[in-house]
Protein backbone atom coordinates (compact mmCIF):
# COMPACT_ATOMS: atom_id res chain seq x y z
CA UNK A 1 1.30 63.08 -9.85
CA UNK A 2 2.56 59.51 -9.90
CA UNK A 3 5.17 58.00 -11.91
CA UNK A 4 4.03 55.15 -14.39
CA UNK A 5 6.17 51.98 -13.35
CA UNK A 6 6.23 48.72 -16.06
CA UNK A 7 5.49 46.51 -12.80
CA UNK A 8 2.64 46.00 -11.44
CA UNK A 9 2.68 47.48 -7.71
CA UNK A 10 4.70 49.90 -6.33
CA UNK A 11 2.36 53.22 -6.16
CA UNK A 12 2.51 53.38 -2.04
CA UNK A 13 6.22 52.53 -1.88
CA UNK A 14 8.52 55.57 -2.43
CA UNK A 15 11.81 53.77 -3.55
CA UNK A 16 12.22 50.99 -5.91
CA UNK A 17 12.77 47.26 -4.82
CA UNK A 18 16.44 46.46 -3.47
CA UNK A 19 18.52 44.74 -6.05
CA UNK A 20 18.50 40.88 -3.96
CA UNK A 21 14.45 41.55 -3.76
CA UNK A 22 14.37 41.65 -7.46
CA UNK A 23 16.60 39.00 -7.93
CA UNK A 24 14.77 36.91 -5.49
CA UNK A 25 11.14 37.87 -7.03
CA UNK A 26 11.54 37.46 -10.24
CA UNK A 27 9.86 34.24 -11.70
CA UNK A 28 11.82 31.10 -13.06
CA UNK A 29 12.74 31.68 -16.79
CA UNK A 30 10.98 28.37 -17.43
CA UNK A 31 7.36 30.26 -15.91
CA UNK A 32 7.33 32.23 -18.83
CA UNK A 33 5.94 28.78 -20.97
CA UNK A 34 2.55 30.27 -18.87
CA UNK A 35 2.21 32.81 -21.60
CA UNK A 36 -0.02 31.08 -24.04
CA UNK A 37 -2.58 30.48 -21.12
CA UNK A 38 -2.19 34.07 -19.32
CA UNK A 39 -2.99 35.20 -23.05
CA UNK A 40 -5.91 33.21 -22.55
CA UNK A 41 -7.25 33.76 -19.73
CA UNK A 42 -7.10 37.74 -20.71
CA UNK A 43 -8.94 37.07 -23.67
CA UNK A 44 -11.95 36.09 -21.19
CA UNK A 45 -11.37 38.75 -19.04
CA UNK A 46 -11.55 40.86 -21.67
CA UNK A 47 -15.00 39.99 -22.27
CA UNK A 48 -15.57 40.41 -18.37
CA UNK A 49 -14.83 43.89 -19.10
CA UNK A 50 -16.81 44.32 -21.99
CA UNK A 51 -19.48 43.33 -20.22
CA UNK A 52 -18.88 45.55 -17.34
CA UNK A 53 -18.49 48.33 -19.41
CA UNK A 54 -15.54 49.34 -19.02
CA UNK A 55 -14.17 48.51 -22.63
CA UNK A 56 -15.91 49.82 -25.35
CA UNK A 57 -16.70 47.17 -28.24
CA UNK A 58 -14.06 49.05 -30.25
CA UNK A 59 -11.47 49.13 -27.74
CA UNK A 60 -12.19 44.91 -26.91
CA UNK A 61 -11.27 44.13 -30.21
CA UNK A 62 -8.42 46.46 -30.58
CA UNK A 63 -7.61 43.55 -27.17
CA UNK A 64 -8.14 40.76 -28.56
CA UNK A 65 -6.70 41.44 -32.02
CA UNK A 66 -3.31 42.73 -30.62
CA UNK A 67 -3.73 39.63 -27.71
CA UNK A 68 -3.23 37.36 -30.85
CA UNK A 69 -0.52 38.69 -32.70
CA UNK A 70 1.17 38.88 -29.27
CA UNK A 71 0.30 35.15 -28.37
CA UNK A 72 1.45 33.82 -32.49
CA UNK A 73 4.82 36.12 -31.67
CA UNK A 74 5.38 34.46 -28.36
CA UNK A 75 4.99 31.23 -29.70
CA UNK A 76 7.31 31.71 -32.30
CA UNK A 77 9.91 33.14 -30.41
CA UNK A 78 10.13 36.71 -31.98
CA UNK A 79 9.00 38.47 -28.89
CA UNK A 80 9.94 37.43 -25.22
CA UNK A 81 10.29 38.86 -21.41
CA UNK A 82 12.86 41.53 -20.66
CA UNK A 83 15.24 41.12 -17.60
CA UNK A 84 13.15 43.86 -15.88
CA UNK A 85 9.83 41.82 -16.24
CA UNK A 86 8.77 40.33 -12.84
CA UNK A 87 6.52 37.48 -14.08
CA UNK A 88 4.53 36.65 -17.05
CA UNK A 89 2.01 38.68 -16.09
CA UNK A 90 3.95 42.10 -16.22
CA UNK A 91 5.60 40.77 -19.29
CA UNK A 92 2.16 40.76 -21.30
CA UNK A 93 0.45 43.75 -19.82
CA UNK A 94 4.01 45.92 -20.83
CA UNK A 95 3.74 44.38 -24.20
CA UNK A 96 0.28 45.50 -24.35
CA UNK A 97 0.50 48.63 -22.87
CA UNK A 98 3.37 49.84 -25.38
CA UNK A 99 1.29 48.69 -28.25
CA UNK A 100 -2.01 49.99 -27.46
CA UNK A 101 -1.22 52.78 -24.67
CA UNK A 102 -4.22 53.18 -21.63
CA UNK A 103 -6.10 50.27 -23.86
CA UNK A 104 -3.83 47.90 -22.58
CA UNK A 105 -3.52 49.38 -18.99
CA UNK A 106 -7.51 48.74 -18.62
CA UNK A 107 -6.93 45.30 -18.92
CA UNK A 108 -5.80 44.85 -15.24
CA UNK A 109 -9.25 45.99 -13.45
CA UNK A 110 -10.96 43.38 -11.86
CA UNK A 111 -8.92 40.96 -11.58
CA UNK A 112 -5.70 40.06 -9.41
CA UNK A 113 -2.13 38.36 -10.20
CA UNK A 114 -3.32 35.77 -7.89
CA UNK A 115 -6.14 34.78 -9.73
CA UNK A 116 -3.81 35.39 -13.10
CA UNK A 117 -1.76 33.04 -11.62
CA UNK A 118 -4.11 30.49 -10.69
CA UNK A 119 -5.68 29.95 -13.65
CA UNK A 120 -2.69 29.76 -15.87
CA UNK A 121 -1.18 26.93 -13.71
CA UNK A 122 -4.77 25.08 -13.99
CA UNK A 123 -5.00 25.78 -17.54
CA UNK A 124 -1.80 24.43 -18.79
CA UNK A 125 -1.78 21.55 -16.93
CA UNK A 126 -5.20 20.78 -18.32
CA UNK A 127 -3.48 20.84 -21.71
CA UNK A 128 -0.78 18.57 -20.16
CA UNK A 129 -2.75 16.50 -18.77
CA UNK A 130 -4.04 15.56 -22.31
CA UNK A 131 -0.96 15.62 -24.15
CA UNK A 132 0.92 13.21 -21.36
CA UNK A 133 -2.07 11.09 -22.31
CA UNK A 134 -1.18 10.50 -25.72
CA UNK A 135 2.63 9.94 -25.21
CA UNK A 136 1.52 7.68 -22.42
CA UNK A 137 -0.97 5.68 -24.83
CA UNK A 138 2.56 4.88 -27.41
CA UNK A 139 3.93 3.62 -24.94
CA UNK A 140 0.12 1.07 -23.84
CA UNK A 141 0.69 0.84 -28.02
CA UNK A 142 3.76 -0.85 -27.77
CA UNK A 143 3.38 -3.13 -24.51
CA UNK A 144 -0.13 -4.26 -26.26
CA UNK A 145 1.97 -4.96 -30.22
CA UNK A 146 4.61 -6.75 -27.79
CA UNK A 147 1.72 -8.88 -26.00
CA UNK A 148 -0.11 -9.54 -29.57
CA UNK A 149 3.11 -11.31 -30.87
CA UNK A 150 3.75 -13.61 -27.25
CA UNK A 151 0.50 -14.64 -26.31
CA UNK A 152 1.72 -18.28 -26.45
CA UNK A 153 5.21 -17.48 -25.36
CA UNK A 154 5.62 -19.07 -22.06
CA UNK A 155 7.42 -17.32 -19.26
CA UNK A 156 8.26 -17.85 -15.38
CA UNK A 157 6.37 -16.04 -13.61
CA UNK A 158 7.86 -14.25 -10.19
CA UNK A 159 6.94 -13.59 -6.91
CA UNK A 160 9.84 -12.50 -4.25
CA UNK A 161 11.75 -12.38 -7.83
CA UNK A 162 11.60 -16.44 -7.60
CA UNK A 163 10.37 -18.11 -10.24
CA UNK A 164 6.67 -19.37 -9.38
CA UNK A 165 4.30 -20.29 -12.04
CA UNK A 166 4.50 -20.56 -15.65
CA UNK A 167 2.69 -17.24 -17.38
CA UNK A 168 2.37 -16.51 -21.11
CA UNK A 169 4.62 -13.17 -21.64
CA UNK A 170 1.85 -11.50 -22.53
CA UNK A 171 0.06 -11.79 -19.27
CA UNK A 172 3.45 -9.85 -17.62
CA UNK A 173 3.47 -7.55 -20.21
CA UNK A 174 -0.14 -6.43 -20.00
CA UNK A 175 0.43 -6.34 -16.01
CA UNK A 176 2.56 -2.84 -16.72
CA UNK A 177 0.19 -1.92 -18.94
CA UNK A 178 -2.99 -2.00 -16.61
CA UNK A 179 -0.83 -0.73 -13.63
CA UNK A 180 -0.45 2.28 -16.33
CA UNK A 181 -4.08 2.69 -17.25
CA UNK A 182 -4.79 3.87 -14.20
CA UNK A 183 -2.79 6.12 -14.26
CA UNK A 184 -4.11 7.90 -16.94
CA UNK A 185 -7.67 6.57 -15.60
CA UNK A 186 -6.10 8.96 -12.26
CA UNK A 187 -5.60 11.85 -14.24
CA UNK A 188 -9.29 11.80 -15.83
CA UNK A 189 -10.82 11.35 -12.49
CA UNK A 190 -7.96 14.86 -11.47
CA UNK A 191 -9.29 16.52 -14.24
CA UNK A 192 -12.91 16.38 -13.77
CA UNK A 193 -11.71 18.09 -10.12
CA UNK A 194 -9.77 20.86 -11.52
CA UNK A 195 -12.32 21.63 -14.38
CA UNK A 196 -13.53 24.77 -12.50
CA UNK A 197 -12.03 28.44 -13.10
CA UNK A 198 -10.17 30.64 -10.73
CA UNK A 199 -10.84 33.80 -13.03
CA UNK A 200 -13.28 36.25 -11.14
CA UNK A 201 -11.49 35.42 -8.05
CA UNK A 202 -9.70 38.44 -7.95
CA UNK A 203 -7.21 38.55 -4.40
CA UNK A 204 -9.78 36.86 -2.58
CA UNK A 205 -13.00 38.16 -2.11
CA UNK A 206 -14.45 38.22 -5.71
CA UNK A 207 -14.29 41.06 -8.22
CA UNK A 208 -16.88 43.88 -8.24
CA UNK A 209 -16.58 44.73 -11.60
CA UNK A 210 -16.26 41.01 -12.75
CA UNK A 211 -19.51 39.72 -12.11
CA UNK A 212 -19.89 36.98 -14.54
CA UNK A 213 -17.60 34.62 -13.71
CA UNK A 214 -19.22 31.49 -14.74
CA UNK A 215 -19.11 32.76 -18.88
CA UNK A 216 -15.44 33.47 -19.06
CA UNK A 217 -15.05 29.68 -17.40
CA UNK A 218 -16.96 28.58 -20.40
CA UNK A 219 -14.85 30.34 -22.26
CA UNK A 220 -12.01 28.31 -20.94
CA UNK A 221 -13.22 25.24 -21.59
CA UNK A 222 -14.30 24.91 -17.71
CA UNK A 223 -16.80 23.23 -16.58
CA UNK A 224 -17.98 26.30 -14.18
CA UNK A 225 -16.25 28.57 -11.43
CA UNK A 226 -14.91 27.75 -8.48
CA UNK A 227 -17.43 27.79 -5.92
CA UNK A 228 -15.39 29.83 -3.08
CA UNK A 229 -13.22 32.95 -4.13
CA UNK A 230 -10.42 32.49 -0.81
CA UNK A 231 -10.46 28.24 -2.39
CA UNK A 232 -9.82 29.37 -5.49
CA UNK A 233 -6.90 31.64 -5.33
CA UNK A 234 -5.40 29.93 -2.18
CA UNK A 235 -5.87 26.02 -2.93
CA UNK A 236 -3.22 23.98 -4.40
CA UNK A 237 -4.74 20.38 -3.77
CA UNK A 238 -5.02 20.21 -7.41
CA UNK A 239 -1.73 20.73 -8.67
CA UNK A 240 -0.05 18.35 -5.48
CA UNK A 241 -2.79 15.46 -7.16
CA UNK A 242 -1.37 15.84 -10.71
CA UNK A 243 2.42 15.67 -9.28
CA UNK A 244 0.77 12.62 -7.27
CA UNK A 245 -0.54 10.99 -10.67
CA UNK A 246 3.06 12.03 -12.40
CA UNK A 247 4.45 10.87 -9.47
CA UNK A 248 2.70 7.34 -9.50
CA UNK A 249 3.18 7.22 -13.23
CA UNK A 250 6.82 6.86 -12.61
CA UNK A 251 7.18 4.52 -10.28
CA UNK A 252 5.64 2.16 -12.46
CA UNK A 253 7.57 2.96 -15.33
CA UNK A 254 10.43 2.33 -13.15
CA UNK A 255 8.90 -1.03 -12.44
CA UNK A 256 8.66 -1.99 -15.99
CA UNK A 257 12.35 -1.00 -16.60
CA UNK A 258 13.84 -2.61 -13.35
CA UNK A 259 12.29 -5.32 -15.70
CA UNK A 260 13.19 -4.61 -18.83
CA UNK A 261 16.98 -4.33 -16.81
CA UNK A 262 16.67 -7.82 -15.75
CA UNK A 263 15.30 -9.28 -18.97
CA UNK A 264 18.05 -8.16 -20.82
CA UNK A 265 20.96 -9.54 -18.35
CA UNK A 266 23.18 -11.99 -19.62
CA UNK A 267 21.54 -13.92 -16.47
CA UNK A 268 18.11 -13.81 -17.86
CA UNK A 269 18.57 -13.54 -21.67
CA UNK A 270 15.07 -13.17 -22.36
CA UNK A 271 15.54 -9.96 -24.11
CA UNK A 272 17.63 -8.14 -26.80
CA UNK A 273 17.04 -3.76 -26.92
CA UNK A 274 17.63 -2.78 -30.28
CA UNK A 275 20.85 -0.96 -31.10
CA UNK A 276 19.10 2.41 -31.43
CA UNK A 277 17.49 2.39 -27.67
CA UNK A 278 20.86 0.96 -26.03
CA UNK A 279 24.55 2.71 -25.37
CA UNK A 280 27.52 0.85 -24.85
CA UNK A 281 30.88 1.15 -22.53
CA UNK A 282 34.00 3.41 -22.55
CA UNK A 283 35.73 1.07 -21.67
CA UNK A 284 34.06 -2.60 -22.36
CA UNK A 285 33.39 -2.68 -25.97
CA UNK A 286 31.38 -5.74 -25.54
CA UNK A 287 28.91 -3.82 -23.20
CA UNK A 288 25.10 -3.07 -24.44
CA UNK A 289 23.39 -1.17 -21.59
CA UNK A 290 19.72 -0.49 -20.72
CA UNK A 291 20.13 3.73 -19.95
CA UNK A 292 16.66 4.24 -21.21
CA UNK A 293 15.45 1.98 -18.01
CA UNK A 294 18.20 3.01 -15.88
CA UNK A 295 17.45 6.93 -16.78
CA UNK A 296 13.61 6.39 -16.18
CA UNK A 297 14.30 4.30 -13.44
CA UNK A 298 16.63 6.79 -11.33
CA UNK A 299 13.68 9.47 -12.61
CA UNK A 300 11.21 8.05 -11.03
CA UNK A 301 13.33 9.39 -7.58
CA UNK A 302 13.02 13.09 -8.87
CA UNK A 303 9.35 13.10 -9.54
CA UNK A 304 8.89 11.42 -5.63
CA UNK A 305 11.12 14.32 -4.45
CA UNK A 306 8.73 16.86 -6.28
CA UNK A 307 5.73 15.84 -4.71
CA UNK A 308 7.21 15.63 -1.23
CA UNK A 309 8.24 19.15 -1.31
CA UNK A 310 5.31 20.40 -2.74
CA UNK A 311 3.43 18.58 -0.01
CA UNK A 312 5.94 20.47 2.47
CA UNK A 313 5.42 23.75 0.84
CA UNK A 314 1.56 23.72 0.90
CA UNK A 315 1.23 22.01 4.92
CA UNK A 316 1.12 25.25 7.10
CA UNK A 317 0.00 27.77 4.47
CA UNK A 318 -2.56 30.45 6.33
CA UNK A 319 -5.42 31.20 3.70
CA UNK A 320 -5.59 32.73 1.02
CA UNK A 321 -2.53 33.54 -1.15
CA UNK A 322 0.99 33.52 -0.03
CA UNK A 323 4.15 33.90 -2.23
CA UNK A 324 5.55 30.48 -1.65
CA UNK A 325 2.57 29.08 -4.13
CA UNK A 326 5.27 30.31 -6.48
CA UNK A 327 6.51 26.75 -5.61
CA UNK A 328 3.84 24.76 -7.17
CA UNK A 329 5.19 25.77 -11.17
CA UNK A 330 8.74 24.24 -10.09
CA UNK A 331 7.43 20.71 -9.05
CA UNK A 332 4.57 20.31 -11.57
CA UNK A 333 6.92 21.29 -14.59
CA UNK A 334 9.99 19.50 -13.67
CA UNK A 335 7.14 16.62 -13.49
CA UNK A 336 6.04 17.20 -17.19
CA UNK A 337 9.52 18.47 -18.69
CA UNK A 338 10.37 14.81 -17.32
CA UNK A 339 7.61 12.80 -18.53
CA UNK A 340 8.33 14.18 -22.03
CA UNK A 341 11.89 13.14 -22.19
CA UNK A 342 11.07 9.56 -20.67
CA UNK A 343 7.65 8.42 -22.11
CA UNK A 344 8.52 8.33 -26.29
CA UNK A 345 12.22 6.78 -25.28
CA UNK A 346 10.81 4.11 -23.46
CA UNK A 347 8.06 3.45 -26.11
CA UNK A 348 10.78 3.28 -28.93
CA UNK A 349 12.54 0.58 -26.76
CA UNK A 350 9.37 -1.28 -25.58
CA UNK A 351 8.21 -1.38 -29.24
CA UNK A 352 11.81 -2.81 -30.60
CA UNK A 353 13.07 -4.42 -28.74
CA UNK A 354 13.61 -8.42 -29.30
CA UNK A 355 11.85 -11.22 -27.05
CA UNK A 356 14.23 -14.68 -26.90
CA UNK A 357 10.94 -16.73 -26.86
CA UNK A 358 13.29 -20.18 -26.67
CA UNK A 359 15.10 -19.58 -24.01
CA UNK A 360 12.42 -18.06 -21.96
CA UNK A 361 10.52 -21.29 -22.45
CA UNK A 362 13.59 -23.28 -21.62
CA UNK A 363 13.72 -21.23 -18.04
CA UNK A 364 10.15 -21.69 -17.61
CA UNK A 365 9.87 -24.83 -15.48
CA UNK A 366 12.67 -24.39 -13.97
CA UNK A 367 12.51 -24.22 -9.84
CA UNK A 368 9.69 -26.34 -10.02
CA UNK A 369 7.58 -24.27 -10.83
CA UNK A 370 4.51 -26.70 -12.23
CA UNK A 371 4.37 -27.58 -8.61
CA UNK A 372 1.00 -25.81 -7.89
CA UNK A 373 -0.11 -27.93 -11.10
CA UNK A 374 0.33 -30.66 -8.71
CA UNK A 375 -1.43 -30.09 -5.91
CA UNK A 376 -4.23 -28.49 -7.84
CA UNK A 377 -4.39 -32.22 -9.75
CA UNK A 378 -4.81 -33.80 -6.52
CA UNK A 379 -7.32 -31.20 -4.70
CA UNK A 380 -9.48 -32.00 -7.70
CA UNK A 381 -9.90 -35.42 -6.99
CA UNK A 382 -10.67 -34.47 -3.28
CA UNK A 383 -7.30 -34.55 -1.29
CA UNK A 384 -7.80 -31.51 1.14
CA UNK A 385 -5.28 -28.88 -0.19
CA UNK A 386 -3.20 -28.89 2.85
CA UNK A 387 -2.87 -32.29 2.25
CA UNK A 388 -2.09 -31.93 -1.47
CA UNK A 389 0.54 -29.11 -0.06
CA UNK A 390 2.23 -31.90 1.74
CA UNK A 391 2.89 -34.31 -0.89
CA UNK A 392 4.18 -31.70 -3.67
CA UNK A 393 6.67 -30.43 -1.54
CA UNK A 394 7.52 -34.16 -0.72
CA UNK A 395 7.74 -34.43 -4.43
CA UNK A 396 10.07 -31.73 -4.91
CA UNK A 397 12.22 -32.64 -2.28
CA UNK A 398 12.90 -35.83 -3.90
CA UNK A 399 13.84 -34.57 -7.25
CA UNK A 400 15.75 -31.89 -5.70
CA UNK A 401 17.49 -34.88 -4.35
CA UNK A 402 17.67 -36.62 -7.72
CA UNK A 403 18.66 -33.13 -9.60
CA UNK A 404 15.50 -33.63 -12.38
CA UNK A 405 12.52 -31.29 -12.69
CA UNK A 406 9.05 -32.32 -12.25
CA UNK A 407 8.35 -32.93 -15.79
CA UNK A 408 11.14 -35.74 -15.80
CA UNK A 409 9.94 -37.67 -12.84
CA UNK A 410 8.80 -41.32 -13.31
CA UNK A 411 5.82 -43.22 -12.79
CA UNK A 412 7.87 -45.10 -9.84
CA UNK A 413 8.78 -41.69 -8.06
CA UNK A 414 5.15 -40.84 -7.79
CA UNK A 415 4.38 -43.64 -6.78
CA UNK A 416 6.97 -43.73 -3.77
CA UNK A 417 6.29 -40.10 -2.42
CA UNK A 418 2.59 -41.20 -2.62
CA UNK A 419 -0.20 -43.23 -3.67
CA UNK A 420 -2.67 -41.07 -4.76
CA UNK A 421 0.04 -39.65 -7.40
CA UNK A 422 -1.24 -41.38 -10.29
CA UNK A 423 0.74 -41.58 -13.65
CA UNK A 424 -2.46 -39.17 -15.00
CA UNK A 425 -0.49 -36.18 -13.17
CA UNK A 426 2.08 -36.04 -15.60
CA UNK A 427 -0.30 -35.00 -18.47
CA UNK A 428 -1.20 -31.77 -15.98
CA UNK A 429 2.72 -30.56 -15.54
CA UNK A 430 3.62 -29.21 -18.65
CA UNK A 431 3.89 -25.70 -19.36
CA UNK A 432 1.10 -25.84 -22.10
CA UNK A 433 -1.20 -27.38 -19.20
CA UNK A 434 -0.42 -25.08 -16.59
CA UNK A 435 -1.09 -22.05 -18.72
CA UNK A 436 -4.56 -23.13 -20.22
CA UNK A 437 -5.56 -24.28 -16.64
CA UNK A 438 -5.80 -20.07 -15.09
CA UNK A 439 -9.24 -19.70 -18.03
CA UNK A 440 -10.66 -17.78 -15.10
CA UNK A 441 -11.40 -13.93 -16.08
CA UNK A 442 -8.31 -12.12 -15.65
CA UNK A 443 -5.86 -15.49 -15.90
CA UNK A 444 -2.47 -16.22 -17.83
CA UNK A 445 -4.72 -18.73 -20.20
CA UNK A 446 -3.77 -17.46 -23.66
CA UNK A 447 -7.58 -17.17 -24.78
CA UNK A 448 -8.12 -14.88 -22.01
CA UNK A 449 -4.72 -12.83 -22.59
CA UNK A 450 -6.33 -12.14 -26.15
CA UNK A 451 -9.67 -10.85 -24.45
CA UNK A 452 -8.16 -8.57 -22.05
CA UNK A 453 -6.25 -7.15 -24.90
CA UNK A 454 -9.28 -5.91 -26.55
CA UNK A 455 -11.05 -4.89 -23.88
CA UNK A 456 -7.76 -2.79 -22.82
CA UNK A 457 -7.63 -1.57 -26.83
CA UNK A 458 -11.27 -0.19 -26.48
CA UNK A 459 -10.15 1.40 -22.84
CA UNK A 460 -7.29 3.22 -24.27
CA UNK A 461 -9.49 4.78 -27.15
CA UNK A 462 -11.78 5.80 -24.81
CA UNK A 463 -9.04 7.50 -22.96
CA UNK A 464 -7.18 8.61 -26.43
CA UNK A 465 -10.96 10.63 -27.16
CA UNK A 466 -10.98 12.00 -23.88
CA UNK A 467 -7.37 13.54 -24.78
CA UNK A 468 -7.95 14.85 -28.01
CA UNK A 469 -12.02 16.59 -27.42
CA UNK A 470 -10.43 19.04 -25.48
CA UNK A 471 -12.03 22.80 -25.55
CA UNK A 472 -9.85 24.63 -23.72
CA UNK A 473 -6.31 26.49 -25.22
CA UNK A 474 -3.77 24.31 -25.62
CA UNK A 475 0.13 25.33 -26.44
């Protein structure tokens, strides 16, 4: 007669697991989070069962009933995996099994730790997926409540991190915050991929007693199974996108606080953090440091190196299941665990922070920037552009040589560099001017900043409803 075991193999083996192989197999504390969504996905499989026969209606809700008060106790930390409990999945199914006896040991037929596994992953970061949306969203809050209050604040724009042309602050500010719409635009798009259900997939070949795999993906809040049994246990692609999306999120967070960083220099001034969302020195009392920006900045690193070795991990994996998929929990959570730190800190400092509107206007012209407004004046009246080119840079040169900015040169000055300068230029390079000029859809002028910002308001509740319409269990 055998000898009952609390894991989950071991029958054909005839001595236990060496100490380092248990040390070495058992999951990452932080796996354990999966238990909500393993809870879950029994719940369906319980009905699988049900269906096959195998559970009587009595003994399926004797499941379910005892699958709750296990998932509430979980959740509020009464009841928790023992050092001797491999993974989440032989935490649960000992849990069970001590409760409700050869009940709970029924629960395993049909269905694999592979496919277990699968669909937890998939599950909770559906959830995520949803809930990064809304911390994400804040933060769109707060750069649009910043843009709303500087549409006619004037600001250099950069390119090369030279000044260029004049912008309204707004227009920067709502540059982050379209580079971060599509990011959550990405993870929409990801999540109409990953909407189908491992469950039923068993190892690899399918289940023979779970037959009805597409109801316990409804279930789930799926949109259907996955169409291939080997794809669904063995694939990863979908877990290496959402690190990808994290990933991209990131780096343009970092953007915006290599930004902020800048703005708030002594060299730029354009920018005051509030006291709550800055830290100071040791040892220079005088010191008020951007760490929110520098922390989500140097994080942006970590999520990169996350997707890289995930990428690494999955690039010469045979088909269909192998051990090192184990991987795919450590890069996606770190992702997430990170995110959740990072997104409401730098929403609380985006949303407070102060915006010197004087002496950003001040800094505007400066390095000739109203040149373009220059040689767009005279392409308008029909000098060929290269021509036009030509005579602003001659322009510049010669109050680079006489140490003024355009907007102080005289009538005489044009008049030297070239004819076709007429005094009527002058009305055309002022910041004001230069601003209204870009009315084209998309430009800095301030009645088109105002536009985009609706149209980006009604995107983000579009998203927002995406986020919280969710049918599938959340944690």
């Amino acid at each position: 007669m055998t000898q009952h075991t609390d894991r989950l193999w071991g029958g054909r083996f005839k001595t236990g697991p060496a100490p380092a192989l248990t040390a070495l197999s058992r999951s990452d504390p932080s796996f354990f989070r999966l238990a909500p969504y393993d809870l879950a996905g029994s719940r369906a499989h319980a009905q699988e069962l049900r269906r096959a026969e195998i559970l009587s209606a009595a003994e399926l809700q004797q499941l379910l009933d005892e699958m709750d008060r296990l998932d509430a106790q979980f959740r509020a930390g009464e009841v928790g995996p023992l050092l001797q409990d491999e993974d989440v999945h032989t935490f649960l199914e000992r849990e069970l099994t001590q409760r409700l006896g050869a009940t709970g040991g029924k629960l395993r037929a049909g269905r694999s730790r592979n496919d277990q596994a699968a669909n937890d992953l998939r599950l909770f970061l559906r959830d995520k997926a949803r809930t990064l949306t809304q911390a994400v969203i804040d933060l769109q809050n707060a750069l649009i409540e910043q843009a709303n209050a500087h549409i006619g604040s004037v600001s250099a724009g950069f390119t090369h991190l030279q000044p260029a042309q004049p912008v309204v602050f707004a227009h920067h500010l709502l540059a982050h915050a379209q580079s971060i719409y599509r990011d959550i635009d990405r993870l929409l798009d990801w999540d109409r991929r990953s909407a189908r259900s491992p469950l039923g997939a068993a190892a690899l070949a399918g289940s023979a007693i779970c037959r009805r795999p597409e109801l316990s993906a409804v279930e789930l809040g799926y949109d259907g199974p996955c169409e291939n049994s080997i794809d669904a246990v063995a694939s990863r692609d979908h877990v290496a996108e959402f690190v990808f999306v994290t990933s991209m999120l990131a780096v343009n967070l970092s953007r915006l606080s290599e930004e902020v960083i800048l703005w708030t220099s002594r060299q730029f001034g354009w920018v005051v953090l509030d006291d709550g969302y800055a830290t100071g020195s040791s040892i220079m009392p005088q010191k008020k440091n951007s760490d929110i920006a520098e922390l989500t900045r140097g994080k942006a690193g970590r999520l990169i190196g996350n997707l890289s070795g995930l990428l690494a991990t999955l690039k010469s994996l045979p088909l269909a299941y192998n051990r090192d998929l184990a991987e795919d929990k450590i890069a996606a959570f770190d992702c997430i665990d990170t995110l959740e730190l990072v997104l409401p800190a730098m929403a609380g400092m985006i949303r407070t922070m102060r915006v010197n509107v004087d002496e950003m206007r001040r800094q505007a012209p400066l390095g000739f920037t109203l040149a373009t407004e220059v040689a767009d004046w005279l392409a308008l009246r029909g000098v060929p552009f290269s021509e036009a080119h030509e005579i602003t840079g001659a322009l510049v040169r010669v109050c680079e040589e006489q140490g003024i900015e355009l907007s102080e040169v005289s009538v005489a000055t044009l008049a030297q560099v070239d004819a076709r300068l007429e005094p009527a230029v002058l009305a055309h390079v002022t910041l004001d001017a230069a601003v209204a000029a870009r009315s084209g859809y998309g430009g800095t002028a301030p009645a088109r900043v105002r536009e985009q910002i609706e149209r980006l308001q009604g995107a983000l509740a579009a998203q927002l409803a995406w986020a919280t319409s969710y049918g599938g269990p959340t944690c």
